[in-house]
C-alpha atoms as a PDB file:
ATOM      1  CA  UNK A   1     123.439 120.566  94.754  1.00  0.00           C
ATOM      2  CA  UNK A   2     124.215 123.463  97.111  1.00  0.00           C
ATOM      3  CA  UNK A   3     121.993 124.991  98.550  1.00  0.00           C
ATOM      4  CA  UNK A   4     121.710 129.086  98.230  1.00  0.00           C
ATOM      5  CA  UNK A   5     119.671 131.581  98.768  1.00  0.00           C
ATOM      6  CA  UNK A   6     119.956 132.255  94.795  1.00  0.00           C
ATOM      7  CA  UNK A   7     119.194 129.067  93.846  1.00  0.00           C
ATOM      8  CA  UNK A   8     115.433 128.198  92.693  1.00  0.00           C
ATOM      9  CA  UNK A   9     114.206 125.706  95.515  1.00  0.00           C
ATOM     10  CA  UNK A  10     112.900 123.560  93.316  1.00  0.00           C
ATOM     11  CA  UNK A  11     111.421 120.316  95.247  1.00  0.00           C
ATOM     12  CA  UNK A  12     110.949 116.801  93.383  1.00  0.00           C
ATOM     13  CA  UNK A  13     109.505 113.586  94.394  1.00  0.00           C
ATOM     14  CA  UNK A  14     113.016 111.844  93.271  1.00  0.00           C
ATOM     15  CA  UNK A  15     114.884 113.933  94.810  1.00  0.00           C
ATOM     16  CA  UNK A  16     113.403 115.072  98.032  1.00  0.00           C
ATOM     17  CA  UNK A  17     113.071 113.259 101.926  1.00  0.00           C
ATOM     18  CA  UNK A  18     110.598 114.287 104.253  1.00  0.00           C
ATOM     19  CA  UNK A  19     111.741 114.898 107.676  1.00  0.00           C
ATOM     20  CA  UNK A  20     109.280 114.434 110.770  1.00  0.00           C
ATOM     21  CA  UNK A  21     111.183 115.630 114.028  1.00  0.00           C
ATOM     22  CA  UNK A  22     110.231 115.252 117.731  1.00  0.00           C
ATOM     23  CA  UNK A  23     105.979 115.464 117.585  1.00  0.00           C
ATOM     24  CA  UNK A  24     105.981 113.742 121.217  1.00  0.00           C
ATOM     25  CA  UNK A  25     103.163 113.293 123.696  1.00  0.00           C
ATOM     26  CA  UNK A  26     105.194 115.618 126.382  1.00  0.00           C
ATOM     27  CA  UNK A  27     105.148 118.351 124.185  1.00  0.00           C
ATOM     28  CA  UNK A  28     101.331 118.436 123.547  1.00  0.00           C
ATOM     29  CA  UNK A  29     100.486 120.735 126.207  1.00  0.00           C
ATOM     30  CA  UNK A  30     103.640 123.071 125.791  1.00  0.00           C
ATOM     31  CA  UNK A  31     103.671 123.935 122.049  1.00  0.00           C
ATOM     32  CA  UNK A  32     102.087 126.804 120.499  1.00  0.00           C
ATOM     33  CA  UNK A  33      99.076 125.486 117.855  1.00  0.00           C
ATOM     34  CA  UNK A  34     100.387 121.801 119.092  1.00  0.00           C
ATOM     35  CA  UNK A  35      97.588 120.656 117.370  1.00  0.00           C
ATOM     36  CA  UNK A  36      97.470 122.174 114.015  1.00  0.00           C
ATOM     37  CA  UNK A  37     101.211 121.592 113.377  1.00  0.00           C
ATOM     38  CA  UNK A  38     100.713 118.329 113.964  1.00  0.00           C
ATOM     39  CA  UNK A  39      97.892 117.936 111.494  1.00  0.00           C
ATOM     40  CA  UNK A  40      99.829 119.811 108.688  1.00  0.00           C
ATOM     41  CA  UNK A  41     102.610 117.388 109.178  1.00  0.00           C
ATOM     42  CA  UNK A  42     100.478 114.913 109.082  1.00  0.00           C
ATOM     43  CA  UNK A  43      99.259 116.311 105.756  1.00  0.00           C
ATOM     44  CA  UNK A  44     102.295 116.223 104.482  1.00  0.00           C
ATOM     45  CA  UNK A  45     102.652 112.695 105.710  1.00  0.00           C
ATOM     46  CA  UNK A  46     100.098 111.367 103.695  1.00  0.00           C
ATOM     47  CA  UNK A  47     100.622 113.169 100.242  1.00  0.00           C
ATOM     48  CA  UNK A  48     104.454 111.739 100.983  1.00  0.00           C
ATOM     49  CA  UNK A  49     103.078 108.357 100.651  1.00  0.00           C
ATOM     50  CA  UNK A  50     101.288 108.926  97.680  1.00  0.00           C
ATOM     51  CA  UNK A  51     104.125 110.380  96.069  1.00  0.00           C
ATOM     52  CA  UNK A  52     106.397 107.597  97.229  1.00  0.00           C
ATOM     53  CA  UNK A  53     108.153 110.855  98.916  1.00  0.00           C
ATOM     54  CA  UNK A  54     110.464 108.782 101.466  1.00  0.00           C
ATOM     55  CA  UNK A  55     109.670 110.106 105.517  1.00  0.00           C
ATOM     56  CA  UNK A  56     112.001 109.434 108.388  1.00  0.00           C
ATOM     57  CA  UNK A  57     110.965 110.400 111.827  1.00  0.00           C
ATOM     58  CA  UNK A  58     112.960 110.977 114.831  1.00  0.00           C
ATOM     59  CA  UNK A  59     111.961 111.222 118.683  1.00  0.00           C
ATOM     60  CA  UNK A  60     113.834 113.409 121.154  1.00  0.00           C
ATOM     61  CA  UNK A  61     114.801 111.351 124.586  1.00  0.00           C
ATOM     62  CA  UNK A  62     111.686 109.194 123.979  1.00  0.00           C
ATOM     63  CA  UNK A  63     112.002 107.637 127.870  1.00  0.00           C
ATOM     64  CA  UNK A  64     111.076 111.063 129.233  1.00  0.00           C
ATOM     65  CA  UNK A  65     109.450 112.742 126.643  1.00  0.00           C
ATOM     66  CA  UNK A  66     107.054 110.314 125.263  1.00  0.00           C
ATOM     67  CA  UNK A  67     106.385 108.287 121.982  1.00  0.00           C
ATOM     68  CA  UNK A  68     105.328 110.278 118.844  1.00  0.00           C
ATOM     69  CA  UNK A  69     101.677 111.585 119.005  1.00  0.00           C
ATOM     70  CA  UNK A  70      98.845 109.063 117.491  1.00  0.00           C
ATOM     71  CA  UNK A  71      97.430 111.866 115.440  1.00  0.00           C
ATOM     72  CA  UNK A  72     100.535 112.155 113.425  1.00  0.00           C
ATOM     73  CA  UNK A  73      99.515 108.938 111.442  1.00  0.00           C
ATOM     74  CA  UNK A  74     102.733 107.714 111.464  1.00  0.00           C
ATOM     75  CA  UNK A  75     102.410 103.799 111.863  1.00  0.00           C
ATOM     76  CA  UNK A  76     104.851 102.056 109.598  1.00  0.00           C
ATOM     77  CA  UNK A  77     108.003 104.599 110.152  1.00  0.00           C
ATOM     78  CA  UNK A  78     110.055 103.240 112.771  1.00  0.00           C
ATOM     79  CA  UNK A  79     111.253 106.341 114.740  1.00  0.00           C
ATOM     80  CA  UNK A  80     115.121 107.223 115.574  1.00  0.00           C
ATOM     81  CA  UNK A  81     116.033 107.996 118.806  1.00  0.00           C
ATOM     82  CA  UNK A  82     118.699 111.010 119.585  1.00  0.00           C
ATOM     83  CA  UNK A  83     119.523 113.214 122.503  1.00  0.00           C
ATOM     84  CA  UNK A  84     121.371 115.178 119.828  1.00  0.00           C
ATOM     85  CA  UNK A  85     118.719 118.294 118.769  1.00  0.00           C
ATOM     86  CA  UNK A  86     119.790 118.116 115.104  1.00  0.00           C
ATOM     87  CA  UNK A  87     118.145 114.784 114.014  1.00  0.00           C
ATOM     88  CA  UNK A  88     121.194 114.433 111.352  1.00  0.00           C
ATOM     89  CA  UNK A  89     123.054 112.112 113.456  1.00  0.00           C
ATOM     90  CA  UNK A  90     120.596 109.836 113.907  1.00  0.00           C
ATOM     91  CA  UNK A  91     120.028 109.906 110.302  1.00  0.00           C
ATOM     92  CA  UNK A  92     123.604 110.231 108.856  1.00  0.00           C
ATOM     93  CA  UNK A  93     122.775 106.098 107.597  1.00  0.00           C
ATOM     94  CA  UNK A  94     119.785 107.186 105.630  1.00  0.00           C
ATOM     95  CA  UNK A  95     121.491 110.166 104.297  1.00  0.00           C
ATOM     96  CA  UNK A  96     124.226 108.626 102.940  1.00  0.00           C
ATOM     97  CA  UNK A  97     122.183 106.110 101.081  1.00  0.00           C
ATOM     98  CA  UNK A  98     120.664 108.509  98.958  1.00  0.00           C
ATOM     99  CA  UNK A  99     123.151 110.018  96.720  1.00  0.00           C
ATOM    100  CA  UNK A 100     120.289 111.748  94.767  1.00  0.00           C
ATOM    101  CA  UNK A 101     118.682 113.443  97.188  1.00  0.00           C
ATOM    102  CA  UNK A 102     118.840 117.183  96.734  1.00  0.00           C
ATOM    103  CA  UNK A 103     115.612 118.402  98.751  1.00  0.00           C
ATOM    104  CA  UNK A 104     114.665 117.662 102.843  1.00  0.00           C
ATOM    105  CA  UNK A 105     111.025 119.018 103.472  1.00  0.00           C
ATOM    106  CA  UNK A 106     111.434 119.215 107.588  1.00  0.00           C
ATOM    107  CA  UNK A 107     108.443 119.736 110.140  1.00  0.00           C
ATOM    108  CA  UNK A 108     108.432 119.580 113.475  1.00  0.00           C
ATOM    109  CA  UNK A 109     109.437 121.310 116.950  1.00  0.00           C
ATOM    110  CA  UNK A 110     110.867 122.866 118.469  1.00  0.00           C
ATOM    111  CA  UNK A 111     111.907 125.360 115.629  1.00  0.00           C
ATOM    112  CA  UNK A 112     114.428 127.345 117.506  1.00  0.00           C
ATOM    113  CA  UNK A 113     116.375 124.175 118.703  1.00  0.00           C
ATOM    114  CA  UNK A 114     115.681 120.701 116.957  1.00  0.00           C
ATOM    115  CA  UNK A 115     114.610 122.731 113.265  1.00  0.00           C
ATOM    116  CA  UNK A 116     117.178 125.387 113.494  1.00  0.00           C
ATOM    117  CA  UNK A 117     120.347 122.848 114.522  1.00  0.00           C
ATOM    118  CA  UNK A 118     118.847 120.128 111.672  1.00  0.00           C
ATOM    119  CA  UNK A 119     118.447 122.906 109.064  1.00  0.00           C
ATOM    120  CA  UNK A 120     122.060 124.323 109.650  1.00  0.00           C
ATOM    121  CA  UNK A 121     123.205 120.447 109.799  1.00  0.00           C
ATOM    122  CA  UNK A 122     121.787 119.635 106.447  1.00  0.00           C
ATOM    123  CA  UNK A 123     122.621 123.186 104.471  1.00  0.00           C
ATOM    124  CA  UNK A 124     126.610 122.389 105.956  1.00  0.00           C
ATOM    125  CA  UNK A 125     126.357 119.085 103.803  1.00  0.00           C
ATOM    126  CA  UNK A 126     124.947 121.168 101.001  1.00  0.00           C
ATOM    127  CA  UNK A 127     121.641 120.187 101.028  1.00  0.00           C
ATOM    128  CA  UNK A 128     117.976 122.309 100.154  1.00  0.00           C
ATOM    129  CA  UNK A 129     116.101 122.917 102.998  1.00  0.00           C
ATOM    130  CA  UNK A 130     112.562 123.663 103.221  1.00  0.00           C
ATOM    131  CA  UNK A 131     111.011 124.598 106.433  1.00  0.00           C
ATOM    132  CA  UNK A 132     107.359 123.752 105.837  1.00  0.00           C
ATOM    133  CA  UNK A 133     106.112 126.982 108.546  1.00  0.00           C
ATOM    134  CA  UNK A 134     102.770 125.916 108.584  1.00  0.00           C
ATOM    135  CA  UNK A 135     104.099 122.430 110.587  1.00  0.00           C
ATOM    136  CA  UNK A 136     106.915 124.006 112.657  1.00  0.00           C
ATOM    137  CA  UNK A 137     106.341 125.564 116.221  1.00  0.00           C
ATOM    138  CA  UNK A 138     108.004 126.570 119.402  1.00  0.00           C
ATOM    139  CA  UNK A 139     106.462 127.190 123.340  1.00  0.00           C
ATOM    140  CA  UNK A 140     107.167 130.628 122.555  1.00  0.00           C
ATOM    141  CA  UNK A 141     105.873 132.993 119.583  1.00  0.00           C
ATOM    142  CA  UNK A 142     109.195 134.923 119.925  1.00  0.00           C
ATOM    143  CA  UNK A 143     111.376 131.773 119.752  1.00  0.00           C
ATOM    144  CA  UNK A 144     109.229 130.631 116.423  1.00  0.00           C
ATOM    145  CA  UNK A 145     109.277 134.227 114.883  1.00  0.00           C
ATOM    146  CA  UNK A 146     113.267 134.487 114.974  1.00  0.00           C
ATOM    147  CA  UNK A 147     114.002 130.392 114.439  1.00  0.00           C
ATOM    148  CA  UNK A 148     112.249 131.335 110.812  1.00  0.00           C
ATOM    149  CA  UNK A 149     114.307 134.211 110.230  1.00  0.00           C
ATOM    150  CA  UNK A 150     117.389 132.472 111.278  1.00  0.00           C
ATOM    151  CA  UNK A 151     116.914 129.590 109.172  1.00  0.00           C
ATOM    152  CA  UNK A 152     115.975 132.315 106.452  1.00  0.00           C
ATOM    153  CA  UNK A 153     119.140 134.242 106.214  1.00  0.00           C
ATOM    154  CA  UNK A 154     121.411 130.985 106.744  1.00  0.00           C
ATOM    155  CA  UNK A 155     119.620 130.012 103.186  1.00  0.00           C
ATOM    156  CA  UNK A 156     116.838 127.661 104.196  1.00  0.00           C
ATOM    157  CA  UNK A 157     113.522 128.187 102.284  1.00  0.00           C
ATOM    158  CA  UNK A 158     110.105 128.742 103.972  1.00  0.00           C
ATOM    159  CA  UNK A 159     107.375 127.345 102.594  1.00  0.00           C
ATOM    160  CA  UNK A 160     103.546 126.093 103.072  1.00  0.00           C
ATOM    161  CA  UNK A 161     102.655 122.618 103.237  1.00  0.00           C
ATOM    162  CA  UNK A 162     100.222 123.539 100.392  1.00  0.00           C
ATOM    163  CA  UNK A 163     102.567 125.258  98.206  1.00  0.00           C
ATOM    164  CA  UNK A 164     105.507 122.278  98.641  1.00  0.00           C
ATOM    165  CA  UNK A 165     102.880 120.238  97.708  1.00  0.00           C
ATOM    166  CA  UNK A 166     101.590 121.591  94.631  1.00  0.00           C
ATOM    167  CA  UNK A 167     105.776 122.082  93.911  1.00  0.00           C
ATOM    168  CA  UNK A 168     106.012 118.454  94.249  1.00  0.00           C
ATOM    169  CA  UNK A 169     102.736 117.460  92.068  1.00  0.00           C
ATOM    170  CA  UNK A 170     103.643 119.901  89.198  1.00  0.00           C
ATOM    171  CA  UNK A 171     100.688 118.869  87.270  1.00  0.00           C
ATOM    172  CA  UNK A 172      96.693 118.338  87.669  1.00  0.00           C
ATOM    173  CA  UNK A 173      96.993 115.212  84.405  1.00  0.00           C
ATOM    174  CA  UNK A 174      99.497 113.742  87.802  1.00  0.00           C
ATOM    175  CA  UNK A 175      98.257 110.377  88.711  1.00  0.00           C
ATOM    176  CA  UNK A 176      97.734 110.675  92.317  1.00  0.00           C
ATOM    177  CA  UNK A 177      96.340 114.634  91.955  1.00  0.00           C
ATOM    178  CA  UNK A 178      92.646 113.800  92.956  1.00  0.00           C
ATOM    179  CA  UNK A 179      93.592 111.852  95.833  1.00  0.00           C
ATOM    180  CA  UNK A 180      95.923 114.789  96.712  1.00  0.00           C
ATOM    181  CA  UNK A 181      93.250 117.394  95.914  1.00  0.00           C
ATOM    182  CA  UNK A 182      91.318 115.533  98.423  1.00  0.00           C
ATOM    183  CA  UNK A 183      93.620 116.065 101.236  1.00  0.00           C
ATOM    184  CA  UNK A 184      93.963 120.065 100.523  1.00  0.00           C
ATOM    185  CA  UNK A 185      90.545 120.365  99.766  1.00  0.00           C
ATOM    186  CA  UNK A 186      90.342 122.196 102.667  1.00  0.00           C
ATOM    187  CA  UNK A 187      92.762 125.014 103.843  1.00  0.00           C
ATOM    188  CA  UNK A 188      95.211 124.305 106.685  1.00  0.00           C
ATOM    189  CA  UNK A 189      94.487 125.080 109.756  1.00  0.00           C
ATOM    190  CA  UNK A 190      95.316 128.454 111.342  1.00  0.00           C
ATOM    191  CA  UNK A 191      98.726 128.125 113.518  1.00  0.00           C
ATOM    192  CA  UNK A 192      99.233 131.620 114.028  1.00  0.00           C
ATOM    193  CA  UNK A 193     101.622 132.167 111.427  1.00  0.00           C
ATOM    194  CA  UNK A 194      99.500 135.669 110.079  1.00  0.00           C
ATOM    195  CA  UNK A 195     100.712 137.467 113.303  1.00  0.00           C
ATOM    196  CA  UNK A 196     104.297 136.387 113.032  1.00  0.00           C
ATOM    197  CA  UNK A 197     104.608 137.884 109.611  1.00  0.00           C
ATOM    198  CA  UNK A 198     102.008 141.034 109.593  1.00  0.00           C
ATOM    199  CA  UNK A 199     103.150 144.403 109.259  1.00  0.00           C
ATOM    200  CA  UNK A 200     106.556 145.757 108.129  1.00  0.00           C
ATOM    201  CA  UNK A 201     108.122 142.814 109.948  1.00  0.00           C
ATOM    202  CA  UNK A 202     111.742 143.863 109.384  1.00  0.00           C
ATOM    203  CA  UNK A 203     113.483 139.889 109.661  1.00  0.00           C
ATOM    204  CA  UNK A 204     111.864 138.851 106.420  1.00  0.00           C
ATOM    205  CA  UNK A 205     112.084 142.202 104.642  1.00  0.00           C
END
């Protein structure tokens, strides 16, 4: 399906990839709300798995930038290399094995480089994107602030990991929706996402 800015954004289990890009020990100390963008991604990690939601993971130049972060949960995903910054390359294999997917869910840094070139990468092959905001981050503010409008008006969606998860659950009878319940029980945490978009801010107008 092509993606659009008209078209619903509708996200599946079936039909829908989660993408977990670059969440390296070198960038710990660099990234703005390192912490809590890692723990939303996370998050989404773990409702993935109960919604047999498939995850890939890549790491950027792992030999000088460092192995994924612990915290992440991500034991069992065996993570792609790339010096590329969109992580499409590395996962061009994976991609073309699922002819039904319609939907990537994509967290991770930096937003303005690895995000932005992935997200233009995968709407070019006519994919849905959905930015999950509350797991992507840059060093700067700036560089996050105009990476999401970017990705906005090139037809990517922006959502919360809380509201593409209730998207993907669809329905509290769902088998797995207590043990998801549990994991949103309580809110995300603050990553500084109410100062990007307070005010008249005139790139999401």
């Amino acid at each position: 399906m092509a993606a659009s800015r008209t078209s619903l954004g509708r996200v599946l289990p079936g039909s829908s990839i989660l993408f977990l890009c670059d969440m390296q020990e070198r960038f710990r100390h660099s990234i703005v709300h390192f912490p809590q963008i890692v723990s939303v991604a996370a998050r989404m990690l773990r409702v993935a798995r109960l919604l047999q939601v498939p995850a890939l993971l890549t790491e950027q130049y792992p030999q000088g930038l460092g192995p994924t972060v612990p915290e992440l949960g991500a034991e069992g995903l065996q993570p792609l290399s790339k010096t590329c910054f969109s992580m499409v390359p590395a996962l061009q294999q994976e991609l073309a094995s699922r002819p039904q997917l319609q939907s990537v869910l994509l967290c991770g840094i930096e937003a303005q480089v690895c995000i932005l070139h992935t997200t233009l990468d995968l709407l070019e092959r006519g994919l849905q994107v959905h930015v999950v905001v509350d797991a992507c981050s840059s060093r700067s503010q700036v560089d996050r602030l105009m990476a999401l409008a970017r990705m906005r008006q090139s037809g990517a969606f922006l959502s919360t990991s809380e509201g593409l998860i209730m998207q993907l659950v669809r329905d509290a009878a769902h088998p797995q929706f207590k043990e998801i319940q549990k994991i949103i029980k309580e809110p995300a945490p603050d990553s500084g996402l109410l100062g990007l978009f307070q005010g008249q801010n005139p790139l999401f107008c």
